[in-house]
Protein backbone atom coordinates (compact mmCIF):
# COMPACT_ATOMS: atom_id res chain seq x y z
CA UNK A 1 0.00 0.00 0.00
CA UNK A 2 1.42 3.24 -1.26
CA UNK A 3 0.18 7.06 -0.08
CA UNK A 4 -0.87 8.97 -2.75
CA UNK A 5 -1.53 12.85 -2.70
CA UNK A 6 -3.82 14.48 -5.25
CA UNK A 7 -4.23 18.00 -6.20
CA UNK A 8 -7.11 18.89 -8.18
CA UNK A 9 -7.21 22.55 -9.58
CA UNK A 10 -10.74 25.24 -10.28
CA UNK A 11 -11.27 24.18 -13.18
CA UNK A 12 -10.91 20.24 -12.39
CA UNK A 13 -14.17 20.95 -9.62
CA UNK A 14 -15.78 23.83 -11.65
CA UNK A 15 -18.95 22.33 -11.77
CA UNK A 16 -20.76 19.34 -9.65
CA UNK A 17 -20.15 16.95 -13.10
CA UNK A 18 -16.34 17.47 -12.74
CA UNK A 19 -17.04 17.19 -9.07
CA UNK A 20 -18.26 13.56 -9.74
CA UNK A 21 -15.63 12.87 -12.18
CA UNK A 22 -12.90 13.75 -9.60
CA UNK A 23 -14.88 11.68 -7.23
CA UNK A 24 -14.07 9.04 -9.75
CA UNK A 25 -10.04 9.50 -9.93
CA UNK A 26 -10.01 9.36 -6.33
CA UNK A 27 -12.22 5.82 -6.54
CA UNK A 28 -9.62 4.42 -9.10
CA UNK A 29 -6.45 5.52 -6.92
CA UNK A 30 -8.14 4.21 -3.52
CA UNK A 31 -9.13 0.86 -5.57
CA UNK A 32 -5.28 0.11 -6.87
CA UNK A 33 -4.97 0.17 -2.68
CA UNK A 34 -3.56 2.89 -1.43
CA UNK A 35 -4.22 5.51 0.88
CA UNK A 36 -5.32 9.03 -0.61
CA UNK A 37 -5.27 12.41 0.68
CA UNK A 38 -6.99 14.64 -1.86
CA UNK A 39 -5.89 18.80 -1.91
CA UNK A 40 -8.75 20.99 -3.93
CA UNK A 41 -9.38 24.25 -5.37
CA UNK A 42 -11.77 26.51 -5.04
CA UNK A 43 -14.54 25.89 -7.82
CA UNK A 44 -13.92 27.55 -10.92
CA UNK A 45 -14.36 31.41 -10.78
CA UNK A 46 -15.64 31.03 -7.30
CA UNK A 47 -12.68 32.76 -6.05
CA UNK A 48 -12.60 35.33 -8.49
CA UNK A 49 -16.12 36.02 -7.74
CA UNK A 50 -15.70 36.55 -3.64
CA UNK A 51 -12.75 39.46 -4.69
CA UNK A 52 -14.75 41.14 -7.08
CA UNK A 53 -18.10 40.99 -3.84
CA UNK A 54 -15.33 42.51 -1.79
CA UNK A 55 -14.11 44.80 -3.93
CA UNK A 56 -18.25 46.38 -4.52
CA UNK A 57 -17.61 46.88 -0.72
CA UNK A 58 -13.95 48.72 -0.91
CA UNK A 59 -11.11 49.11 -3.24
CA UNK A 60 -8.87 47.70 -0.72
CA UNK A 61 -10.66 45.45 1.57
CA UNK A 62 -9.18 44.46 4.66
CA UNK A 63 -6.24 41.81 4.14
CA UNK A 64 -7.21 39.68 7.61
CA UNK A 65 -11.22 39.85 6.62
CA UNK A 66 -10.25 38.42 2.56
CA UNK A 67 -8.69 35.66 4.54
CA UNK A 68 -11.91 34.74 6.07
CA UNK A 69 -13.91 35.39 2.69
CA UNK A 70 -11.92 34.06 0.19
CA UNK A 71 -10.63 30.40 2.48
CA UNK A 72 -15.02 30.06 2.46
CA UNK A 73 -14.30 28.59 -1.38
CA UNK A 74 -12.19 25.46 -0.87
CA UNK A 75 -15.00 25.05 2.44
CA UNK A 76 -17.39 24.40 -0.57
CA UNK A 77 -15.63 22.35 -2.86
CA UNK A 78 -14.08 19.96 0.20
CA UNK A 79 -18.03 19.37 1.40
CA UNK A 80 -18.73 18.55 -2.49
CA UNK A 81 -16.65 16.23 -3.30
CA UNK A 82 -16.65 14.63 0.03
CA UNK A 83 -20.21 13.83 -0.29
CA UNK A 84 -20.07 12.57 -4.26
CA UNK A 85 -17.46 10.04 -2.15
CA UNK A 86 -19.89 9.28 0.42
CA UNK A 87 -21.93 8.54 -1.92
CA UNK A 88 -20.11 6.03 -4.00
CA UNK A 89 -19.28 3.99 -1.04
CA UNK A 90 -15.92 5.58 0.39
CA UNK A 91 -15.41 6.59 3.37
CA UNK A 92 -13.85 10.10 3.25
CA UNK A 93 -13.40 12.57 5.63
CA UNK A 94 -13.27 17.02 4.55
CA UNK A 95 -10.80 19.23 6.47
CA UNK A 96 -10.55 22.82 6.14
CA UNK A 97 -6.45 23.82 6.11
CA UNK A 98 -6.44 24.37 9.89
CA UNK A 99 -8.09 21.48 10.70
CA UNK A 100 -5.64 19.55 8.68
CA UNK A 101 -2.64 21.21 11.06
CA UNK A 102 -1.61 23.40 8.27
CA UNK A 103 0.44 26.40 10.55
CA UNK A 104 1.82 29.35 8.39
CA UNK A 105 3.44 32.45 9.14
CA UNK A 106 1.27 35.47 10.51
CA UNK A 107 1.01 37.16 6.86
CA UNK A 108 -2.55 37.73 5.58
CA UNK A 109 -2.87 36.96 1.50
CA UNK A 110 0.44 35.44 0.71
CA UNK A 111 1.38 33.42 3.81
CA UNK A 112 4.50 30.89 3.78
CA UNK A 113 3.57 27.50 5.55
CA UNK A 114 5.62 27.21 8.62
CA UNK A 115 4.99 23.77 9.77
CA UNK A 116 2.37 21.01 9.22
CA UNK A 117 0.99 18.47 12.43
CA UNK A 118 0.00 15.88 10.15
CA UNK A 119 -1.62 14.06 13.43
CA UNK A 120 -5.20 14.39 12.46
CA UNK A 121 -4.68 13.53 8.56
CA UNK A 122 -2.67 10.01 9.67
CA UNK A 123 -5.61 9.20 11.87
CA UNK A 124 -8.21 9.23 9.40
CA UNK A 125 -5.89 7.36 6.81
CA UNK A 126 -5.28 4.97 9.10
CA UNK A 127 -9.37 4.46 9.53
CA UNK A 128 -9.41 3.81 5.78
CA UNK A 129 -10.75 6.74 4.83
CA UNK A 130 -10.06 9.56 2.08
CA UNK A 131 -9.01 12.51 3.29
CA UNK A 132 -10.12 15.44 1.57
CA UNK A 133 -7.54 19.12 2.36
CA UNK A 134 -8.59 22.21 1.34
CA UNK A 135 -5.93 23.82 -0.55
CA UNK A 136 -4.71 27.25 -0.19
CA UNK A 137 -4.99 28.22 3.66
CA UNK A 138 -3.73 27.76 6.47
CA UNK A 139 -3.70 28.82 10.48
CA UNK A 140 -1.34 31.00 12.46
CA UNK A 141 0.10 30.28 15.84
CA UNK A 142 -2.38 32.62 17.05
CA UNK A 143 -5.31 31.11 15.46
CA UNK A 144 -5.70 34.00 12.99
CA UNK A 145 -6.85 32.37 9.47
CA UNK A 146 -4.74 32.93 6.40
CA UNK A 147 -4.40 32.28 2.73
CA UNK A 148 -0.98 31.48 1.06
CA UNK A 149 -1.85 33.28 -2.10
CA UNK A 150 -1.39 32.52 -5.50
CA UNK A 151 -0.74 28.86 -6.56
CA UNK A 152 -1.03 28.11 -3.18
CA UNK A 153 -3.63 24.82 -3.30
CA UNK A 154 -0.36 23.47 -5.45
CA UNK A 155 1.82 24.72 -2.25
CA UNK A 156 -0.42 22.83 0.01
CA UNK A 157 -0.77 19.44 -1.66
CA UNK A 158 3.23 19.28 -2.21
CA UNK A 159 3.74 20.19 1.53
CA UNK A 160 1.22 17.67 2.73
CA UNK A 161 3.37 15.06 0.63
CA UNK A 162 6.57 16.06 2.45
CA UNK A 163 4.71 15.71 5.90
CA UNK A 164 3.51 12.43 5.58
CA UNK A 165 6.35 11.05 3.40
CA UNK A 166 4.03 9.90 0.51
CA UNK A 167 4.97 8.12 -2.07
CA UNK A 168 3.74 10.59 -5.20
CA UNK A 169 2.27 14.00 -5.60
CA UNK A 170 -0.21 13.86 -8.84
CA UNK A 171 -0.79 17.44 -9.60
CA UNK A 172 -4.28 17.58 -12.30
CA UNK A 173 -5.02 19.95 -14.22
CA UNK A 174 -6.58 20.85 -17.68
CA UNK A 175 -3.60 20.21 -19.22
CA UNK A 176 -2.42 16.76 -19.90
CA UNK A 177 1.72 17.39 -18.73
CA UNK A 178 4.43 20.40 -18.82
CA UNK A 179 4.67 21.83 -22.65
CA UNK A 180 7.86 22.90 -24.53
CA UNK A 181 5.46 26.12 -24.42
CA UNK A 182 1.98 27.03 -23.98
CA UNK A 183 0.00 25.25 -26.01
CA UNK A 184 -2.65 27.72 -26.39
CA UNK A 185 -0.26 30.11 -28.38
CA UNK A 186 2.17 27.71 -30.09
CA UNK A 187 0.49 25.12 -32.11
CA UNK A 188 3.58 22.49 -32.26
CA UNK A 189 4.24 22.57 -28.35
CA UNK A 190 4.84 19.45 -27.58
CA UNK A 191 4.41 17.28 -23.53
CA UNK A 192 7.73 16.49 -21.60
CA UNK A 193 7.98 13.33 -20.62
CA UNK A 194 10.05 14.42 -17.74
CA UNK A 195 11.87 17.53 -16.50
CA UNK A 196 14.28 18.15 -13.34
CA UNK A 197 13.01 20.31 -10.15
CA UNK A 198 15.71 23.34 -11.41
CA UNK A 199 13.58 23.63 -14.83
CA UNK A 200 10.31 23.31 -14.29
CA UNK A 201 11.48 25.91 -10.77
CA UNK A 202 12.76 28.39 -13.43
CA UNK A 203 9.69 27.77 -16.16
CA UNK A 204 7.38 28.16 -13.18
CA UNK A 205 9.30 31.45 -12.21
CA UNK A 206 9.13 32.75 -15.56
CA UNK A 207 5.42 32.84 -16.44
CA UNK A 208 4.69 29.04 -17.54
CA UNK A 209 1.24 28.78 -14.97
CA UNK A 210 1.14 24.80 -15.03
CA UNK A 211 2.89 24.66 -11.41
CA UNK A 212 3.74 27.48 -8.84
CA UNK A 213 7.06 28.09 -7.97
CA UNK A 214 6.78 27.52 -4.38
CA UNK A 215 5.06 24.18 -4.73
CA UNK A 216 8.51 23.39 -7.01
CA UNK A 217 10.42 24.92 -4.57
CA UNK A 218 9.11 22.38 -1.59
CA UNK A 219 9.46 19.07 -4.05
CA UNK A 220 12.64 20.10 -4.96
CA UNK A 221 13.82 20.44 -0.94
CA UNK A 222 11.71 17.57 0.08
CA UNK A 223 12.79 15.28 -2.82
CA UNK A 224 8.46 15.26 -3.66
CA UNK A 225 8.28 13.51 -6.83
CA UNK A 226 5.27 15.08 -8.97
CA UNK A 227 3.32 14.34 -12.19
CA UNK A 228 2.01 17.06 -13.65
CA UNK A 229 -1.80 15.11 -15.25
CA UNK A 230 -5.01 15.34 -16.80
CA UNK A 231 -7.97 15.36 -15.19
CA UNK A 232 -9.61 14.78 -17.92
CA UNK A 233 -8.07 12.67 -19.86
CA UNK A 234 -6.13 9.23 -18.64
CA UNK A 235 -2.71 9.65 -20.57
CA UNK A 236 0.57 9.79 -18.64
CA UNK A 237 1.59 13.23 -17.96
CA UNK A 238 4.99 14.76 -16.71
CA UNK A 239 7.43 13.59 -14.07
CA UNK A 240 9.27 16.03 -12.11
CA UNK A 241 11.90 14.72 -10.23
CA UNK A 242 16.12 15.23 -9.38
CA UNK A 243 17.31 15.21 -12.66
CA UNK A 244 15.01 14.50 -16.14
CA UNK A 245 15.50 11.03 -17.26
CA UNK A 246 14.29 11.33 -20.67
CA UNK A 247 15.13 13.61 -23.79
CA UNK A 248 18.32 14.61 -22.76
CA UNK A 249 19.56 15.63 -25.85
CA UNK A 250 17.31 18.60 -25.85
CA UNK A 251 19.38 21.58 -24.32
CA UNK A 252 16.79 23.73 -24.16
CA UNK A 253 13.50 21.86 -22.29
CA UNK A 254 11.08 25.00 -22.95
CA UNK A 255 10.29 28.61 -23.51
CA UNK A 256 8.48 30.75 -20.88
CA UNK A 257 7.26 34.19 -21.45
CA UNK A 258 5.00 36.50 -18.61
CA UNK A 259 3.53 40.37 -19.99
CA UNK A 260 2.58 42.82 -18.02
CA UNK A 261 6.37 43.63 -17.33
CA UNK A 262 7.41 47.73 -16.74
CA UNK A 263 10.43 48.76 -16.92
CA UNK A 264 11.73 51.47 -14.53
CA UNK A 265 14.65 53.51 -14.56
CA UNK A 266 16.15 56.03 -11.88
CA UNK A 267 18.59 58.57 -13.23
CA UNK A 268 21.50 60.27 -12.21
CA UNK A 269 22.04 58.50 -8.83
CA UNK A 270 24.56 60.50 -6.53
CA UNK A 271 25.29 58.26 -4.29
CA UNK A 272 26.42 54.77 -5.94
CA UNK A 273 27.73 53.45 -3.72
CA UNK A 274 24.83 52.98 -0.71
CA UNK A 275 22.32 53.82 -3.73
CA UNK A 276 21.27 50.32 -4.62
CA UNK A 277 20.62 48.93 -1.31
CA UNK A 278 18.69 52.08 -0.39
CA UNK A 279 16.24 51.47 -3.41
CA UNK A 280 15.76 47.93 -3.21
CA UNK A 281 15.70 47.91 0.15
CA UNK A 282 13.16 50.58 0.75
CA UNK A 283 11.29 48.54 -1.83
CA UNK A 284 11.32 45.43 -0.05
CA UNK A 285 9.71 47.00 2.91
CA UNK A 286 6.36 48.10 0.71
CA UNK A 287 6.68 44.41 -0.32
CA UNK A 288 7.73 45.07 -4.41
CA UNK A 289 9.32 42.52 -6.18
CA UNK A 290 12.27 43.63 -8.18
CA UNK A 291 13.44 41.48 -10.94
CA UNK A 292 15.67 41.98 -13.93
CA UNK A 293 18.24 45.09 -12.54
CA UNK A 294 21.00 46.69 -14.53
CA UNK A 295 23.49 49.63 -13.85
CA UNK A 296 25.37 52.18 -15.67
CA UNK A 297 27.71 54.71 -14.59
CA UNK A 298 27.68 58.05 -16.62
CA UNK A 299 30.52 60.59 -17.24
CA UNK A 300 30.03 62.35 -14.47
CA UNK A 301 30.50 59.48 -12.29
CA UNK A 302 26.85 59.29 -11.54
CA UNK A 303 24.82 56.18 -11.27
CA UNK A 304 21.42 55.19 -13.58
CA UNK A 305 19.61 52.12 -12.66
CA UNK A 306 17.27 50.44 -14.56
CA UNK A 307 15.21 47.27 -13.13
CA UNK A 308 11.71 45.60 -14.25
CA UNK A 309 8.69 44.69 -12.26
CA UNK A 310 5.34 43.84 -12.73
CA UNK A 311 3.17 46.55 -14.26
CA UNK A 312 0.41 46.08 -11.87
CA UNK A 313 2.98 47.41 -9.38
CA UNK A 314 4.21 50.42 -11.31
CA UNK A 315 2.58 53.07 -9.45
CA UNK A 316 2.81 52.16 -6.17
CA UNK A 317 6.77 51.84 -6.98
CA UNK A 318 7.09 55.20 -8.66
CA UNK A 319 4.92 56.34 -4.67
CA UNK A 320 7.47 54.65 -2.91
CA UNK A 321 10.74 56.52 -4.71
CA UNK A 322 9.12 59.68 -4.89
CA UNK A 323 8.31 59.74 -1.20
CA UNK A 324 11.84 59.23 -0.71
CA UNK A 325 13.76 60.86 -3.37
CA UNK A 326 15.68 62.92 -0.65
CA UNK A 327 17.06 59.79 1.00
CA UNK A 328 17.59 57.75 -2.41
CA UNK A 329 19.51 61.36 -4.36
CA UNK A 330 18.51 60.90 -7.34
CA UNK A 331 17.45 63.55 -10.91
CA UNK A 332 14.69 61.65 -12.08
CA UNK A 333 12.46 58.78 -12.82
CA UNK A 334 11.71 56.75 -16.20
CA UNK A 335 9.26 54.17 -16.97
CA UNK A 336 8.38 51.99 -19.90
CA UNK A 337 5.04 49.60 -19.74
CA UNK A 338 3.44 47.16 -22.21
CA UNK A 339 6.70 44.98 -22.21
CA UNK A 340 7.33 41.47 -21.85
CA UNK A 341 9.69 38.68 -20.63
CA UNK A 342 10.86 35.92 -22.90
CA UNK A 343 12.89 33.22 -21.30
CA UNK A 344 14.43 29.72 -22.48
CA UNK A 345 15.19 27.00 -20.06
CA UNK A 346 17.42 24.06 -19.90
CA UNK A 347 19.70 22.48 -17.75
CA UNK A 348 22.01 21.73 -20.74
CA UNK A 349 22.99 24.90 -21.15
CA UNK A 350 25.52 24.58 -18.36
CA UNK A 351 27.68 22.36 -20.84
CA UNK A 352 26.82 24.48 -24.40
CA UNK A 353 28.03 27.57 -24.56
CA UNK A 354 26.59 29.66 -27.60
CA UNK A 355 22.69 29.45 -26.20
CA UNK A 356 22.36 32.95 -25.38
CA UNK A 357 24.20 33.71 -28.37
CA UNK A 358 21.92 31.67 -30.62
CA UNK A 359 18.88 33.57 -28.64
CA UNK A 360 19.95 36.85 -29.54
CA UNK A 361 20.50 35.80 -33.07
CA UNK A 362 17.38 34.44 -33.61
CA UNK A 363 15.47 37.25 -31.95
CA UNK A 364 17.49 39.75 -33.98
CA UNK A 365 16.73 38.32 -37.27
CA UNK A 366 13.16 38.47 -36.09
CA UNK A 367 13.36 42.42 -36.03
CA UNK A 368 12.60 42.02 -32.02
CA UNK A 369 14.57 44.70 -29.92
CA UNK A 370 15.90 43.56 -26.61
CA UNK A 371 15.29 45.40 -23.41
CA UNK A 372 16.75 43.73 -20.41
CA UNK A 373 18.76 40.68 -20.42
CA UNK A 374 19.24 38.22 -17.48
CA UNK A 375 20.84 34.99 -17.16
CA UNK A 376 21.58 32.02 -15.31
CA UNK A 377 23.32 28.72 -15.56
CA UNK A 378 19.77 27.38 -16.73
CA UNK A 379 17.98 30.38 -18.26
CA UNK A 380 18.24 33.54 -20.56
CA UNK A 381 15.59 36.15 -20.13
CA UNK A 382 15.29 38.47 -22.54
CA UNK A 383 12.67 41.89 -22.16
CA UNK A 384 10.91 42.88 -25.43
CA UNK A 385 8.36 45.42 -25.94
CA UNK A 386 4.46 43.15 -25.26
CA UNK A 387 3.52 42.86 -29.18
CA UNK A 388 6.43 40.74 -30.12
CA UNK A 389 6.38 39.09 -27.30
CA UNK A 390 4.69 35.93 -28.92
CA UNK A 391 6.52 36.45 -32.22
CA UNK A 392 9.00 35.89 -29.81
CA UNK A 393 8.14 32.81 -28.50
CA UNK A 394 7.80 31.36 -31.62
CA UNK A 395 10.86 32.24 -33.16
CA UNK A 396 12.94 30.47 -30.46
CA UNK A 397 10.69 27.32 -30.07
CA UNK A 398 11.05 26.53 -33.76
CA UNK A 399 15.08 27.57 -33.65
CA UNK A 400 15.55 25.64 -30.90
CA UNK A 401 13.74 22.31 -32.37
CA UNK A 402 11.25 22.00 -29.40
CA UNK A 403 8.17 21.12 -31.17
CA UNK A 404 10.32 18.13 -32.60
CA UNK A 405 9.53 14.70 -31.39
């Protein structure tokens, strides 16, 4: 008997028929005999839905009362699909986050999970029943109700498998695996049969919505091995584990790409030296994420610094360095919207040089100007204005042979 943790995502329990279909997975896992805890989304829009109620009531509703609203969606689909189990003879069992000793950090709308007591989960395995989490939330230490934002029913399934040590985390979806690209945009996309934590960590962090990177980011530490699956559809999907085991002759695995990127720029910095961690530091504090940064140095031995973030926090980050232009000393402040990030990913670029070269080439003969560049011993990111952006995409999937079996 192996334990088996499934995730099912909103649109795998949009609607009571998918509800019974899920109801169904869970059967044909519990009949191959083993145990199954099953993690679940909110239904559908549901979610969506409760944030836009809140939002009729203020623009910026009160972080600690969302918590309460928006954790009320997994509530409903747990109940569901416990029931449609019930009902086809299994014994299963719904807990809400907290009940299933799910302790984060006090942070309301993007909480980290601290520490799981899986006490009350092992019990009701060990009755023989299904356990059914809901995904997403979590308690504090103080008993305060929180949500870990995001991605975050993906977080909670791949934690629970680290807690109780199971044997496989199937993550389902409406996809059937992890694409060279997104299939929705690129018509020769093709499934992975496999790809290592360090990829599908970097596609994840670049815009490819299939997995969260957090959820990645606990596998990876916990050594969780995931599939990636249909919920639709019984085909195998993709393995994501140490190191990918198949297609290894494929040095790049897959191209990402994310929009809404703005680029901002602060001019003639005075003070270079303490400059950057003033900025980024003062930025970290009215929680902005900074991503792509780059730095010149002018004649007059000024600094200009130029770094991207997402567009939906461009104003609040143009607030935060006006407020404190006096401390940061600088002459002025630039920004460019409507751009885009467009990454490749492979862990066999570590041992071929000429990748980024061969990206830069390819995206030049495609008339695409580059913004920003960034790079690591897996990735090259490159910033282009938002309307190439999937010109982009498809210039380096077909140069780099990814929609090749």
């Amino acid at each position: 008997m192996g334990l088996i943790v499934q995730k099912f995502g909103g649109t795998s329990v949009g609607s009571i028929e998918k509800i019974l279909n899920v109801a169904e997975c869970v059967r044909g896992e519990k009949e191959r005999g083993n145990q199954v805890v099953v993690v679940v989304s909110a239904m559908g829009k549901s979610t969506d839905q409760l944030v836009n109620m809140a939002k009729e009531i203020s623009e910026q509703p009160n972080k600690r009362e969302m918590d309460m609203l928006l954790s009320t969606g997994e509530q409903v689909t747990i109940a569901l699909l416990s029931m449609a189990l019930n009902q086809k003879g299994l014994e299963a069992v719904s807990f809400t986050g907290w009940q299933a000793g799910i302790m984060t950090e006090p942070v309301h709308g993007n909480a980290r999970i601290s520490k799981i007591n899986t006490d009350a989960v092992q019990k009701q395995l060990h009755a023989g029943k299904v356990v059914i989490v809901a995904g997403f939330q979590g308690v504090t230490e103080d008993g305060e109700i929180t949500t870990l934002g995001r991605g975050g029913s993906d977080t909670t399934a791949v934690a629970l498998a680290a807690a109780l040590n199971a044997d496989k985390c199937d993550i389902y979806t409406d996809v059937t695996g992890v694409f060279t690209t997104d299939p929705r945009y690129v018509k020769n996309a093709r499934k992975l049969l496999s790809v290592s934590y360090d990829e599908m960590l970097e596609l994840a962090n670049l815009g490819a919505g299939v997995l969260h990177p957090r959820a990645v980011e606990f596998a990876k530490n916990y050594n969780v091995r995931l599939e990636v699956r249909s919920s639709m559809e019984k085909v195998e999907g993709t393995v994501i584990e140490g190191e990918a085991t198949m297609e290894q002759n494929l040095v790049v695995r897959g191209v990402a790409f994310e929009d809404g990127i703005t680029r901002v720029t602060v001019l003639g910095l005075r003070n270079s030296l303490t400059s950057l961690s003033t900025i980024f530091t003062t930025l970290a504090k009215n929680q902005i994420n900074v991503d792509i940064i780059i730095q010149s140095t002018t004649e007059e031995g000024a600094a200009n610094l130029s770094f991207s973030i997402h567009t939906d926090d461009w104003i609040p980050t143009l607030n935060v360095l006006e407020n404190n232009k006096e401390t940061l000393a600088y002459d002025q402040l630039d920004a460019e919207n409507k751009l885009a990030k467009v990454s490749i990913v492979g862990s066999g670029m570590i041992s071929n040089p000429g990748v980024a070269a061969k990206m830069f080439e390819v995206l030049a003969n495609s008339n695409i100007p580059v913004k920003m560049v960034s790079t690591s011993e897996i990735k090259v990111s490159a910033v282009v204005e938002e309307k190439n952006m999937l010109k982009a995409v498809e210039a380096l999937h077909e140069a780099f042979e990814l929609g090749q079996n």
